[in-house]
Structures are given as C-alpha cells and as structure tokens.
C-alpha atoms as a PDB file:
ATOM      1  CA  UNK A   1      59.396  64.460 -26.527  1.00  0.00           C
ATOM      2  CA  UNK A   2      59.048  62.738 -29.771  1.00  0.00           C
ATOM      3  CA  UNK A   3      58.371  58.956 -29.090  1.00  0.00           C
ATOM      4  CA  UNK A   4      58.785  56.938 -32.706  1.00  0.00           C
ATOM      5  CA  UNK A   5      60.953  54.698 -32.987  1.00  0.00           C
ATOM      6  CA  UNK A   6      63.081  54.243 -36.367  1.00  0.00           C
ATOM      7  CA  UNK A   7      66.125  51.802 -36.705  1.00  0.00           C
ATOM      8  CA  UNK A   8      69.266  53.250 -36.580  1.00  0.00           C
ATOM      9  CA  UNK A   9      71.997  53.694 -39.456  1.00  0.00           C
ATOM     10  CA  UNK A  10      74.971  55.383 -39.242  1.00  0.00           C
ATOM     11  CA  UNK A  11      75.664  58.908 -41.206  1.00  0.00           C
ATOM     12  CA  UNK A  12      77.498  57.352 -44.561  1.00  0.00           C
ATOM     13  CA  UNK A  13      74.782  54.568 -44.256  1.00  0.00           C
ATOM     14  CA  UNK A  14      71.977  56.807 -44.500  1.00  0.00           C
ATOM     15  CA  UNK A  15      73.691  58.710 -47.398  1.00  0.00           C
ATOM     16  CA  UNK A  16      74.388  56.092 -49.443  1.00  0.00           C
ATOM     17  CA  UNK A  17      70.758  54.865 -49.058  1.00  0.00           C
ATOM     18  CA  UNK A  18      69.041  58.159 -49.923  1.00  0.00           C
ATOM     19  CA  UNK A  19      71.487  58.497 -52.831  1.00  0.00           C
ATOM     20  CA  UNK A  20      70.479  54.504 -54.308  1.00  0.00           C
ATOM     21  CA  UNK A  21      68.168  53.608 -56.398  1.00  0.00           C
ATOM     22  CA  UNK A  22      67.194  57.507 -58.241  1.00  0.00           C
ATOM     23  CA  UNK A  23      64.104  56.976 -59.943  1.00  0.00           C
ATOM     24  CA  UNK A  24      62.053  59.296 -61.991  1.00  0.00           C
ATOM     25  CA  UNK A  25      59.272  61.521 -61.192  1.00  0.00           C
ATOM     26  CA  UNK A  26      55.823  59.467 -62.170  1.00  0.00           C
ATOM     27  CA  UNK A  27      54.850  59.575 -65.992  1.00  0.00           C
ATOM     28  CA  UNK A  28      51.124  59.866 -64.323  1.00  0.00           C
ATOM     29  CA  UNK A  29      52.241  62.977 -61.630  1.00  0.00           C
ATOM     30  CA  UNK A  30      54.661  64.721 -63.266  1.00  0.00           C
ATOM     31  CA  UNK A  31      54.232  67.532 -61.184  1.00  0.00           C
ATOM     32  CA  UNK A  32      55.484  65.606 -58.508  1.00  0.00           C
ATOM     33  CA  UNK A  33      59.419  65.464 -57.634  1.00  0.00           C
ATOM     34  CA  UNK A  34      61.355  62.597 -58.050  1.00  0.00           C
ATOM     35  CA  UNK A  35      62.206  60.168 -55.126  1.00  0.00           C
ATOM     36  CA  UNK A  36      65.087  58.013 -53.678  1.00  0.00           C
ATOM     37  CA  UNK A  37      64.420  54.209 -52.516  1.00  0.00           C
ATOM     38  CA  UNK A  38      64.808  54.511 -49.125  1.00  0.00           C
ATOM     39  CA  UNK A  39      63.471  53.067 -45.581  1.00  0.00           C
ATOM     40  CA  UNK A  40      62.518  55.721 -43.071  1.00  0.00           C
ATOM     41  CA  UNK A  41      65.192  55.609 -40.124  1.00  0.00           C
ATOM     42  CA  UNK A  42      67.214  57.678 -37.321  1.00  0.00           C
ATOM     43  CA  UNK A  43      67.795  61.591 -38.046  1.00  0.00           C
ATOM     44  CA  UNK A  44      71.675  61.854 -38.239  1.00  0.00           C
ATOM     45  CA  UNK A  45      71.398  64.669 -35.731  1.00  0.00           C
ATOM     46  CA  UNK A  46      70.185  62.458 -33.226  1.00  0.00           C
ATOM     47  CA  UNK A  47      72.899  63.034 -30.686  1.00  0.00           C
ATOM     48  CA  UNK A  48      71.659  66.274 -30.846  1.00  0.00           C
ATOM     49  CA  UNK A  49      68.694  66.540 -30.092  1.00  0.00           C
ATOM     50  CA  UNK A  50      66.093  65.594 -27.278  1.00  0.00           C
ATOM     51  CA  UNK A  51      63.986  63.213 -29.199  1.00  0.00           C
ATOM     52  CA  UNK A  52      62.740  59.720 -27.874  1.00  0.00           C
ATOM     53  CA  UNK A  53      60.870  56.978 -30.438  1.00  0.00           C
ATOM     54  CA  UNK A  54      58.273  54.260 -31.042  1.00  0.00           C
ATOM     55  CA  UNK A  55      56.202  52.935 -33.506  1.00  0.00           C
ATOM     56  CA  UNK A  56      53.416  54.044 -31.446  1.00  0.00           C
ATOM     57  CA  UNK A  57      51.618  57.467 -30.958  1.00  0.00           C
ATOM     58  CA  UNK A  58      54.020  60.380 -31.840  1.00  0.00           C
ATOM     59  CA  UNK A  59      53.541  62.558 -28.937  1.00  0.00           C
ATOM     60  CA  UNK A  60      55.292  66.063 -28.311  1.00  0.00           C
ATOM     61  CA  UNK A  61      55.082  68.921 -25.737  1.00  0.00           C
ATOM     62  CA  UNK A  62      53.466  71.389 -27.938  1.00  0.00           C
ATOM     63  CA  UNK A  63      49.462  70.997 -27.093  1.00  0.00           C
ATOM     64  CA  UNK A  64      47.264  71.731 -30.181  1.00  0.00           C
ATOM     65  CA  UNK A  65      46.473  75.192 -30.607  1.00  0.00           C
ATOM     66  CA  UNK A  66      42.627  75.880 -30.688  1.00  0.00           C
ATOM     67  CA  UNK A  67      40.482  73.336 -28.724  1.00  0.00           C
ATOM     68  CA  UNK A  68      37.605  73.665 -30.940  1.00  0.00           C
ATOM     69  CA  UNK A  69      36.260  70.563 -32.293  1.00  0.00           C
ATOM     70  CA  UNK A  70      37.705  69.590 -35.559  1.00  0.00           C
ATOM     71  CA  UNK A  71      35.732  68.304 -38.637  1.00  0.00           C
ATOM     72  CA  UNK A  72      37.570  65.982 -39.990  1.00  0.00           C
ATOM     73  CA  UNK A  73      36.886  62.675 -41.855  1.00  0.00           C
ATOM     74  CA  UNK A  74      39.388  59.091 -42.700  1.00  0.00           C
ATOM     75  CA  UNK A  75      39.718  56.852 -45.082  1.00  0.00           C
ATOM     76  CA  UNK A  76      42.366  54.517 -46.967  1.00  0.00           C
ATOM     77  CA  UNK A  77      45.021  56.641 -48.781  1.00  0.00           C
ATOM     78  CA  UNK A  78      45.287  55.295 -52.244  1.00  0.00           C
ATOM     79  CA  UNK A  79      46.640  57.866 -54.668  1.00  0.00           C
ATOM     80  CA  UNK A  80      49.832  59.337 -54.863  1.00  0.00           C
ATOM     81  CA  UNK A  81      48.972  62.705 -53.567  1.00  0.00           C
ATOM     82  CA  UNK A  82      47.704  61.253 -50.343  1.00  0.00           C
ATOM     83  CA  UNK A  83      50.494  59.337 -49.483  1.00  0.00           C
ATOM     84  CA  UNK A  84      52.745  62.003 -50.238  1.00  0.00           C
ATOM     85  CA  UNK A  85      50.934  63.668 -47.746  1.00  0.00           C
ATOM     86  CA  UNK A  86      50.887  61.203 -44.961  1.00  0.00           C
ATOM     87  CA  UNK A  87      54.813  61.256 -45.777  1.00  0.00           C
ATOM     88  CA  UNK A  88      55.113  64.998 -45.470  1.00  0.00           C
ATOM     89  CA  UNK A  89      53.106  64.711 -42.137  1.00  0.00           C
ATOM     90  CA  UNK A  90      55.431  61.941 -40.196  1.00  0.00           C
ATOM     91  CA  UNK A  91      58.538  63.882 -41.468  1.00  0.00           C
ATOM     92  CA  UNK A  92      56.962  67.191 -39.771  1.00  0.00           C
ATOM     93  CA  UNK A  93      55.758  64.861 -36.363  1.00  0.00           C
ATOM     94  CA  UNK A  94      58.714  62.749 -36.411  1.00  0.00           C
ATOM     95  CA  UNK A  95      62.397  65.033 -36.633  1.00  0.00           C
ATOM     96  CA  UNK A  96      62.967  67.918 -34.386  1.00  0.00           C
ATOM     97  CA  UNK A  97      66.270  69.850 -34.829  1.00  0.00           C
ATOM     98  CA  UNK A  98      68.426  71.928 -31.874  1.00  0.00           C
ATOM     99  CA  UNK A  99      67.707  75.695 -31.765  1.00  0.00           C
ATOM    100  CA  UNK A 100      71.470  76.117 -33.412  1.00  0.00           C
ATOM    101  CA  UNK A 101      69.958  73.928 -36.273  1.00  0.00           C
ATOM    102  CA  UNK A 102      69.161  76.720 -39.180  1.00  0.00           C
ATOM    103  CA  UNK A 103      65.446  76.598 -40.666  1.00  0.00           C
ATOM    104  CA  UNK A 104      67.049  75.837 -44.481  1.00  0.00           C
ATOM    105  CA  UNK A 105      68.876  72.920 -42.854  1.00  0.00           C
ATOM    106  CA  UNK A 106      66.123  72.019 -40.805  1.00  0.00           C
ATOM    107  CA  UNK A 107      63.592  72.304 -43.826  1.00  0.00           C
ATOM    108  CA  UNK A 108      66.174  70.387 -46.350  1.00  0.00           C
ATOM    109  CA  UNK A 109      66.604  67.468 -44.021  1.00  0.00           C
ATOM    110  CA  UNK A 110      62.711  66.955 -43.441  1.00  0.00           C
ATOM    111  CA  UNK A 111      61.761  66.925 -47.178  1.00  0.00           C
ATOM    112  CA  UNK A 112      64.563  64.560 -47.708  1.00  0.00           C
ATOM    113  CA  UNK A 113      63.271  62.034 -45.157  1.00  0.00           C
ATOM    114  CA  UNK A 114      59.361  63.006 -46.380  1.00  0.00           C
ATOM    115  CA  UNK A 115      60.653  62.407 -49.735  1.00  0.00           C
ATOM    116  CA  UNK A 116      62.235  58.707 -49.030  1.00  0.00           C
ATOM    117  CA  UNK A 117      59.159  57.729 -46.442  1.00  0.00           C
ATOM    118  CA  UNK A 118      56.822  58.222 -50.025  1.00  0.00           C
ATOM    119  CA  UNK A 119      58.695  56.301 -51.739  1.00  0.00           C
ATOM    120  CA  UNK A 120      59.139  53.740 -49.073  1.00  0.00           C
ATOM    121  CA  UNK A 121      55.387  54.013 -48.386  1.00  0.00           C
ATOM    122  CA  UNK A 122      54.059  53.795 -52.207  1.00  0.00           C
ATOM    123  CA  UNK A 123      56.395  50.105 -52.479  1.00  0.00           C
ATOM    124  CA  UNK A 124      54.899  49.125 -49.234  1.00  0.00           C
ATOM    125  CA  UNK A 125      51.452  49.888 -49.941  1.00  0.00           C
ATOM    126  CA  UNK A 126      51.654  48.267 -53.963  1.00  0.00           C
ATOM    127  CA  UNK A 127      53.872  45.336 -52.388  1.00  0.00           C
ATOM    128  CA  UNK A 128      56.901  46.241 -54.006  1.00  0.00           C
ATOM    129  CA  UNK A 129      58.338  45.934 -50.994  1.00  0.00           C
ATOM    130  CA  UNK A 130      60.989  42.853 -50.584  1.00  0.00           C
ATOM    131  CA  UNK A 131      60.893  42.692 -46.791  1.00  0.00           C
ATOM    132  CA  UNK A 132      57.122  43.144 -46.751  1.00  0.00           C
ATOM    133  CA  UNK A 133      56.158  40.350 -48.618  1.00  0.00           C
ATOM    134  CA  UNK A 134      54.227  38.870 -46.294  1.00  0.00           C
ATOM    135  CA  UNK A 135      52.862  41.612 -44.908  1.00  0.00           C
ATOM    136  CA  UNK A 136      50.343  43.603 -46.293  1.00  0.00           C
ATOM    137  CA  UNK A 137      50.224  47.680 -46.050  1.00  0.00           C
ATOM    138  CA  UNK A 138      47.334  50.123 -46.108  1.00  0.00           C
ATOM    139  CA  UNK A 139      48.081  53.271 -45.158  1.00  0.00           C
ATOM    140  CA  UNK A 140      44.785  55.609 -43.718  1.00  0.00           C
ATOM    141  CA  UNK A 141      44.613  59.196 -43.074  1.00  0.00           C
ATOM    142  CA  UNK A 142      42.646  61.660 -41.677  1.00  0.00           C
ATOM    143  CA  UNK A 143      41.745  64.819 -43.578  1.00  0.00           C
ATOM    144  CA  UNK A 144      39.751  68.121 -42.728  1.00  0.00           C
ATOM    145  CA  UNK A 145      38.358  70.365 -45.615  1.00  0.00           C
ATOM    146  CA  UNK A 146      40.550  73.305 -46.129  1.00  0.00           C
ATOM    147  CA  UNK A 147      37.659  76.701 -46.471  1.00  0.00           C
ATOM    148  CA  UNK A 148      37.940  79.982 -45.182  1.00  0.00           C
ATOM    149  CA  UNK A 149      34.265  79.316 -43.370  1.00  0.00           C
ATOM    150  CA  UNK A 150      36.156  76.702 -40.648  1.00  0.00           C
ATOM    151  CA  UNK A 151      38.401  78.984 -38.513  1.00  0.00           C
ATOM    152  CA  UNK A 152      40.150  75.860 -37.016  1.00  0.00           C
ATOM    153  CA  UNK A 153      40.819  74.526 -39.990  1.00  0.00           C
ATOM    154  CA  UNK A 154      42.552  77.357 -41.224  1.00  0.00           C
ATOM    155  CA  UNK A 155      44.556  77.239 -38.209  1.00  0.00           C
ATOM    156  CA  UNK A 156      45.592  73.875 -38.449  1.00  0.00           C
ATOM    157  CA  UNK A 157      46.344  74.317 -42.299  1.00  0.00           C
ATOM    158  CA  UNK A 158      48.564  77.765 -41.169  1.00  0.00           C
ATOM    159  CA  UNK A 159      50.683  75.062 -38.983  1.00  0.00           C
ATOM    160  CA  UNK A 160      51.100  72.010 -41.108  1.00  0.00           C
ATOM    161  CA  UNK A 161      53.777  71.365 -43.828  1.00  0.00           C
ATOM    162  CA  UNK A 162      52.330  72.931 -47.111  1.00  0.00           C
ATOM    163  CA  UNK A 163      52.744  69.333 -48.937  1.00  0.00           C
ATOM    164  CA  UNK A 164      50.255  68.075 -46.539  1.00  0.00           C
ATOM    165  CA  UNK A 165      47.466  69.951 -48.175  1.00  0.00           C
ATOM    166  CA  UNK A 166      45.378  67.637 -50.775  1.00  0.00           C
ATOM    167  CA  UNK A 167      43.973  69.529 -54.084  1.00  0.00           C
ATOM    168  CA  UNK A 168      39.608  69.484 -54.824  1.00  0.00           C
ATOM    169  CA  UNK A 169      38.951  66.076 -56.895  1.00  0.00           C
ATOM    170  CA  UNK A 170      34.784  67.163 -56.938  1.00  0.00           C
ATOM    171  CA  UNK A 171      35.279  63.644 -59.139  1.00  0.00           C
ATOM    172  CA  UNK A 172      36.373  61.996 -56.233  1.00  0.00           C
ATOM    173  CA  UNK A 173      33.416  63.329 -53.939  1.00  0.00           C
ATOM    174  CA  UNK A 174      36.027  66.214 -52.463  1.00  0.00           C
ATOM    175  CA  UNK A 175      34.548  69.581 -53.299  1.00  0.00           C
ATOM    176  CA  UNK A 176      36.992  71.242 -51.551  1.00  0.00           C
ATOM    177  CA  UNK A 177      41.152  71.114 -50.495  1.00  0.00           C
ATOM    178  CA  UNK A 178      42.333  69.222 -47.665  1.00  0.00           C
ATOM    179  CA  UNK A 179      44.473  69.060 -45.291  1.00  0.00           C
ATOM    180  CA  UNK A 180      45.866  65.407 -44.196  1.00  0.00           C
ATOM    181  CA  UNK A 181      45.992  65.688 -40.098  1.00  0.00           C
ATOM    182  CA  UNK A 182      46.488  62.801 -39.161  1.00  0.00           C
ATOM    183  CA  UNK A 183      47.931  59.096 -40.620  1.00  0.00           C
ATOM    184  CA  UNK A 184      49.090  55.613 -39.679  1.00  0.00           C
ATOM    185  CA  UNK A 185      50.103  52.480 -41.351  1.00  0.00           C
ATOM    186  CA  UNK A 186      48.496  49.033 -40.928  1.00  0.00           C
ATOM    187  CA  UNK A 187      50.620  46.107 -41.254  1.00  0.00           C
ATOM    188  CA  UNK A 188      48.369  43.132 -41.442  1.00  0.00           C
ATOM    189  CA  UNK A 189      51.212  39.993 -41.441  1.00  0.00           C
ATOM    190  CA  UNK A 190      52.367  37.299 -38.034  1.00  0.00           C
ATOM    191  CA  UNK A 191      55.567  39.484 -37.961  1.00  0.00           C
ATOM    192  CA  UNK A 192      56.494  43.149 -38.522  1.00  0.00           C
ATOM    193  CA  UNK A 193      59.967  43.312 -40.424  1.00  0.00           C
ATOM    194  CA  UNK A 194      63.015  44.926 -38.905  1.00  0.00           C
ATOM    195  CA  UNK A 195      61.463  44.491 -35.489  1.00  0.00           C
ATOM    196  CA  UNK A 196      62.256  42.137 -32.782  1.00  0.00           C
ATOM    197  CA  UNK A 197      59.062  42.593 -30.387  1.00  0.00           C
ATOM    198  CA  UNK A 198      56.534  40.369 -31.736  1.00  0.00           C
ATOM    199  CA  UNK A 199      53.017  39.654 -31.392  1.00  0.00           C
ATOM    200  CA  UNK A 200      52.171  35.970 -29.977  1.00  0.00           C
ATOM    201  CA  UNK A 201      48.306  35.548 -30.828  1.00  0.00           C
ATOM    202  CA  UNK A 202      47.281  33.780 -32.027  1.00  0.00           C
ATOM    203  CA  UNK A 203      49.214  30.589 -31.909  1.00  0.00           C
ATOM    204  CA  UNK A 204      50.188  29.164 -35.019  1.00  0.00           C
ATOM    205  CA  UNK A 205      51.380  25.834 -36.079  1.00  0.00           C
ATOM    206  CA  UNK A 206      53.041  24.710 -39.451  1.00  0.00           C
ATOM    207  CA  UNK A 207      49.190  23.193 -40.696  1.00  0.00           C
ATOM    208  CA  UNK A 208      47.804  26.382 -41.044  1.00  0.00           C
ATOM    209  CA  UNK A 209      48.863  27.880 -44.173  1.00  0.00           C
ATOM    210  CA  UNK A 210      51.054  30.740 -44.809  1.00  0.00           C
ATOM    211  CA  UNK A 211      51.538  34.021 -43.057  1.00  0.00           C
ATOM    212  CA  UNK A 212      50.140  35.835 -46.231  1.00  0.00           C
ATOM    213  CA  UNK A 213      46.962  33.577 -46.634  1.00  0.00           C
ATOM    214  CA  UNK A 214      46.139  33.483 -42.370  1.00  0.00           C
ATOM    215  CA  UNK A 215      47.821  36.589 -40.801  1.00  0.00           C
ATOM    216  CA  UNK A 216      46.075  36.198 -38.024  1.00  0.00           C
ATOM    217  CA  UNK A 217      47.183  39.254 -36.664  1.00  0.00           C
ATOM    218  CA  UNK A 218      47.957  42.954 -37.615  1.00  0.00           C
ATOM    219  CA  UNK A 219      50.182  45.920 -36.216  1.00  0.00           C
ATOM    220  CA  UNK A 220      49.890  49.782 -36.008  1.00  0.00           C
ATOM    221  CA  UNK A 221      52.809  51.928 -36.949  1.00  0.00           C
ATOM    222  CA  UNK A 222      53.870  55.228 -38.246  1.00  0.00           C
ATOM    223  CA  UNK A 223      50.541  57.057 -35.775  1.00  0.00           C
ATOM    224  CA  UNK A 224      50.932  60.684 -36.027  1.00  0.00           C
ATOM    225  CA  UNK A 225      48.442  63.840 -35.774  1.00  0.00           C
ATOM    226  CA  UNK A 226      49.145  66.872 -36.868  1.00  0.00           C
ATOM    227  CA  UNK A 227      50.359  69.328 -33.588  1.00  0.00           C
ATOM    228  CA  UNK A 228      47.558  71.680 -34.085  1.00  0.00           C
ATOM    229  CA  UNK A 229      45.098  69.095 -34.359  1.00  0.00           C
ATOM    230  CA  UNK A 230      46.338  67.178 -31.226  1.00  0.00           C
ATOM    231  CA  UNK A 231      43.616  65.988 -28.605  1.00  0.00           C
ATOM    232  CA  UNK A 232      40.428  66.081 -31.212  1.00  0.00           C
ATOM    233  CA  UNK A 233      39.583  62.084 -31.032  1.00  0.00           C
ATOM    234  CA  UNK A 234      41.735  62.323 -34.884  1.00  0.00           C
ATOM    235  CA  UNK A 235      43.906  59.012 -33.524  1.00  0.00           C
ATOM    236  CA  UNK A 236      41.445  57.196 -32.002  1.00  0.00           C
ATOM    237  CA  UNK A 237      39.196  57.789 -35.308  1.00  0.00           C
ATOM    238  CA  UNK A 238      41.998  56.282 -37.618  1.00  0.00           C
ATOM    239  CA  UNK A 239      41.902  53.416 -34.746  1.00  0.00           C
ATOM    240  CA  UNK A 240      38.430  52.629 -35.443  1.00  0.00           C
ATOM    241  CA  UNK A 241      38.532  52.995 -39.036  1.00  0.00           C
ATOM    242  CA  UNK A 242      41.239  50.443 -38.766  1.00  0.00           C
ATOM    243  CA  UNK A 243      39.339  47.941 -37.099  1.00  0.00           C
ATOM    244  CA  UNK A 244      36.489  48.574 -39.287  1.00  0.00           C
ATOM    245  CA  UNK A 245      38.563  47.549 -42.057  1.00  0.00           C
ATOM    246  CA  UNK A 246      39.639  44.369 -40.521  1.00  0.00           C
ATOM    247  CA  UNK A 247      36.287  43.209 -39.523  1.00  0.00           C
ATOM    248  CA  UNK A 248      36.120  40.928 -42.777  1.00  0.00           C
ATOM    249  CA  UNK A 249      39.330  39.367 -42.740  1.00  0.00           C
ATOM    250  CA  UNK A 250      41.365  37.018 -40.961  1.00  0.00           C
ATOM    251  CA  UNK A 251      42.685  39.165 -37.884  1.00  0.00           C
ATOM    252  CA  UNK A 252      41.751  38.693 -34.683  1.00  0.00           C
ATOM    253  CA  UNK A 253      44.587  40.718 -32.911  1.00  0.00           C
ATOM    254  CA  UNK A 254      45.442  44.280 -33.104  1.00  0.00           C
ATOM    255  CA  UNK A 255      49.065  45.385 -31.836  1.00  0.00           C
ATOM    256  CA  UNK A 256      51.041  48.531 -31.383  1.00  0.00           C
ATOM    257  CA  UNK A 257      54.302  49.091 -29.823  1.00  0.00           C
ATOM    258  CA  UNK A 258      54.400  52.250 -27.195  1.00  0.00           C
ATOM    259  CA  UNK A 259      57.602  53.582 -25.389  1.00  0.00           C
ATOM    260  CA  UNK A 260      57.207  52.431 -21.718  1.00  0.00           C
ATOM    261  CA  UNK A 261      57.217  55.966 -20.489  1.00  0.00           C
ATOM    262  CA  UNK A 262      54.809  57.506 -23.160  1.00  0.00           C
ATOM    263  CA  UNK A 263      51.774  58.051 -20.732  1.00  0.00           C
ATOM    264  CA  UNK A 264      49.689  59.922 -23.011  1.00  0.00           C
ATOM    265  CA  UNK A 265      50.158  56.912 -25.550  1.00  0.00           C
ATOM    266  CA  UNK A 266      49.624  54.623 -23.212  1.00  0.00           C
ATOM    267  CA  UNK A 267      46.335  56.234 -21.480  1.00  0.00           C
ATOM    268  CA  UNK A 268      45.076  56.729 -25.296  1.00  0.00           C
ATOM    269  CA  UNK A 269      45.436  52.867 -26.555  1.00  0.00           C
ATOM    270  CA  UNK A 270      44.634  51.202 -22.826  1.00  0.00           C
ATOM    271  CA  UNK A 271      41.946  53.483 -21.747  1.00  0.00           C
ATOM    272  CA  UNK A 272      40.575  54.752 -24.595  1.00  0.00           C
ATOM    273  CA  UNK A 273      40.867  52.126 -27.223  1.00  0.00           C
ATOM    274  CA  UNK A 274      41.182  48.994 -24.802  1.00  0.00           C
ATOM    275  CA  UNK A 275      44.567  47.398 -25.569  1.00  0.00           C
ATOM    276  CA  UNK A 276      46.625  45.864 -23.249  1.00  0.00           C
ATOM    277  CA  UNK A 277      50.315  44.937 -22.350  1.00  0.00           C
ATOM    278  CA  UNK A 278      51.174  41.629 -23.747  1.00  0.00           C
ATOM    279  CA  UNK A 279      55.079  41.766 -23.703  1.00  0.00           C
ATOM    280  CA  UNK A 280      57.812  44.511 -22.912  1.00  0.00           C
ATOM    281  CA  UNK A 281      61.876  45.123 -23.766  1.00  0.00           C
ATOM    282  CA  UNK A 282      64.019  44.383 -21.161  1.00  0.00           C
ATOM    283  CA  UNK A 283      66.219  47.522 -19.650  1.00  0.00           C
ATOM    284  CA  UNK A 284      69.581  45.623 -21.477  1.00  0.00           C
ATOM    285  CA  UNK A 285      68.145  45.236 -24.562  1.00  0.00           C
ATOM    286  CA  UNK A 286      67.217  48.689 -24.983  1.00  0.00           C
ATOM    287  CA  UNK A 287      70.502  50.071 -23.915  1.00  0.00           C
ATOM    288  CA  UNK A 288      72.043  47.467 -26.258  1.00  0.00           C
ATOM    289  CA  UNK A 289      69.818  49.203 -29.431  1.00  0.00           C
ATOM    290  CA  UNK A 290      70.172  52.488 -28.245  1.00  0.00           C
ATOM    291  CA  UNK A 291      66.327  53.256 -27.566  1.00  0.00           C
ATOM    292  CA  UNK A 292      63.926  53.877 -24.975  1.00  0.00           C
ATOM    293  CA  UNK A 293      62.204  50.747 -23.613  1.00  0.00           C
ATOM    294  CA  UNK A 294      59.333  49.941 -25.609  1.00  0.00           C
ATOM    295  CA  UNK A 295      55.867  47.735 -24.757  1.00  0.00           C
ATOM    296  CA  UNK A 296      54.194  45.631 -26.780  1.00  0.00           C
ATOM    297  CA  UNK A 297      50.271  46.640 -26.540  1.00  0.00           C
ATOM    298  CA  UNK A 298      47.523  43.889 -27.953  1.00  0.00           C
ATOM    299  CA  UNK A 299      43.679  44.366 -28.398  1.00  0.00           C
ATOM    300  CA  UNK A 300      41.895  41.245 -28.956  1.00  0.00           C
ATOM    301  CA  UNK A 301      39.491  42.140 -32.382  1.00  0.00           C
ATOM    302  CA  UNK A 302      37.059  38.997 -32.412  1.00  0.00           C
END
C-alpha cells in the first residue's frame, strides 16, 4: 500500500493545471524537456486503484530485492539534474496503476506528474513559490555510484526510473554516474501550506518576529526510497542528514505526518529515529477529505 498523501483535485482540475503556465525548457539545460507549473496532487485513477497516502514514509508491499548492504551517500540537491531526479523517484514511489492500466498509459501519466513535481520542486526550493513564502525548501537525496564493480547497485539501477540516474561531474567530486535512491523535502516554516495538521512547538506569541526570521520548527515530506533499495538505513540516513543541517539554525522541532495504520512508518520514525505522537485526525475528518487517518509525529531537536 502506498501511504502519501497528496490533496485532491478533480479530473478537469488537474488538467487545466498541468496544461497552465507552459514554460520553456532551461536556456542553461537544454537537454532537458520543458515543464508545466503544477503542484503534485491525487492520480485521477484513484478510484481505481488500491493506494493509501501521507506525507510520511512511502511504504509498499514489494520488499527490496537484494539485502546486501548498499553504498550509498546524501546530500542537498541543488542542480537541476538532481531534482529532476528526486521528481522522477516520488512519481515512480508514489502512483500505482490497476493491472488493466496499459504500461504506455501507465508510463505517460508518471512522467507527467514527475514532470510537474520538478517544476513544483525547483520554485519551492529557489522560493518562487507563492504559498511557500514563509517556508523555506531544501530538498536532499540519497545517491549510490552507478559501476559495473557494485552488483547491488546495478540491481537497484536495473529497477529505478531511467531519469533517476545522475551523469559523472569528476568537477563536482562525482567520478562516476548515480543513481538517486532515495529523497525527501524539508520544510523549515511554523506551518506547512495546504495542510491542516499542524505542529504546536514551540509556542509562539506575536513579539517574536516573523515565521520566516524564527521558524522555530520544520516538517518532513515527500520521504521515498527507491523499492529495490528498501530496508538499507537510506531513510533514516536522509533523517540524520536533515537534522545535521538544522543544527545551526533556529529549529528546535522536527515533524512528519504518518498514516495511522502505516506500522513500518511508524516503527521507523518512533523507534528508530525517536519521534513521537503529538496530535492525530479525527475518524470524521478523514472521511470528510477522503483520506486515511493521519498522525502528527514530533522529535524534539535541541
């Protein structure tokens, strides 16, 4: 079962997003396609299929492939290649079509949404953004060298979506092609737009500046590893590199929100990374927003 959670818009909604704002492929990457403005929400074929989603941990029933430990390494994705990547990767973790569903559909809808998550993703992360202006975006990913010499790698790399794969920058310190594996987003702001479970810590009154200049607090979305490279520490890595991050500024409280059900999820942030529940959706309010219940998980940082 998939578990993130994306707001919903109706079928001519979604259309008429992914068909605003055309821009042009990038005079710097003009090898690249060009992309449509658009935020990353519900698969039309919803109905139809058996998915469930949260912000959280994107967790299916496929268990990685080789249990061999994985060399991989993170860091913050800043050029346009890597967050293309990290968009091609929650568009493969994210949508998951009926059998009847053919593979050209299948494939046609998934670059689509990859397509409008990068472009979504690059205004987030240059705060470009209008409903992230208070909040700001760093995407991370995780990324294993893609040689011939590491058989698990090359398994992994067989498995992923080909526009996942990073080219050798030796001028960048990368002597070799990549693979991204795994990626997540981290939104350090008070509030997370377009959600209604928010974090509470720390308390704020109207003396202590703006959102933007004290945030106070951060939150986790858009976690996804690759299938094949499930259940190698790769989440809990980006985790930590997050909090490394946020050791010198202002945040002193890390959240994520998890699907109330999602054990795995749940046993990965509470056990294995230390959050806790703070606050959870009621039963009526997630009927009334057509989604699974969802928790709100906090990990005090300082």
């Amino acid at each position: 079962n998939l578990l993130t959670y994306f707001p919903y818009r109706s079928k001519v909604q979604e259309m008429q997003r992914a068909t605003h704002h055309q821009r042009p492929a990038r005079p710097d990457q003009p090898h690249l396609p060009s992309l449509t403005h658009c935020q990353w929400y519900a698969c039309p074929c919803k109905s139809r299929t058996s998915s469930r989603v949260t912000r959280g941990l994107a967790v299916t029933q496929a268990q990685a492939s080789s249990t061999a430990a994985l060399n991989y390494s993170t860091r913050i994705a800043t050029s346009a290649a890597e967050l293309r990547a990290a968009a091609y990767l929650r568009a493969q973790s994210f949508y998951v079509y009926p059998p009847d569903r053919s593979e050209w559909a299948a494939r046609s809808h998934r670059r689509m949404k990859a397509d409008a998550e990068w472009d979504s993703l690059t205004a987030k992360v240059e705060g470009r953004e209008e409903f992230y202006k208070d909040v700001k975006v760093v995407a991370f990913v995780a990324t294993i060298d893609d040689v011939p010499e590491q058989p698990q790698a090359q398994q992994v790399a067989v498995e992923v979506d080909p526009s996942t794969k990073l080219p050798a920058n030796p001028e960048a310190g990368l002597q070799h092609p990549q693979v991204v594996v795994g990626t997540l987003d981290l939104n350090i702001g008070r509030t997370l737009p377009a959600e209604e479970l928010q974090g509470k810590l720390p308390a704020f009154d109207a003396t202590q500046g703006t959102s933007a200049a004290r945030p106070g607090r951060a939150y986790l979305s858009n976690v996804c590893v690759a299938t094949a490279a499930r259940r190698q520490g790769v989440a809990q890595a980006l985790v930590a590199a997050v909090e490394q991050y946020l050791q010198s500024l202002p945040v002193s409280y890390l959240y994520v929100h998890v699907v109330h059900d999602n054990l795995p999820a749940l046993q990965l942030y509470q056990q294995g990374l230390g959050f806790r529940v703070e606050s959870e959706e009621t039963e009526n309010f997630a009927k009334a927003t057509s989604r699974p219940r969802r928790l709100l998980l906090c990990k005090p940082l300082k």
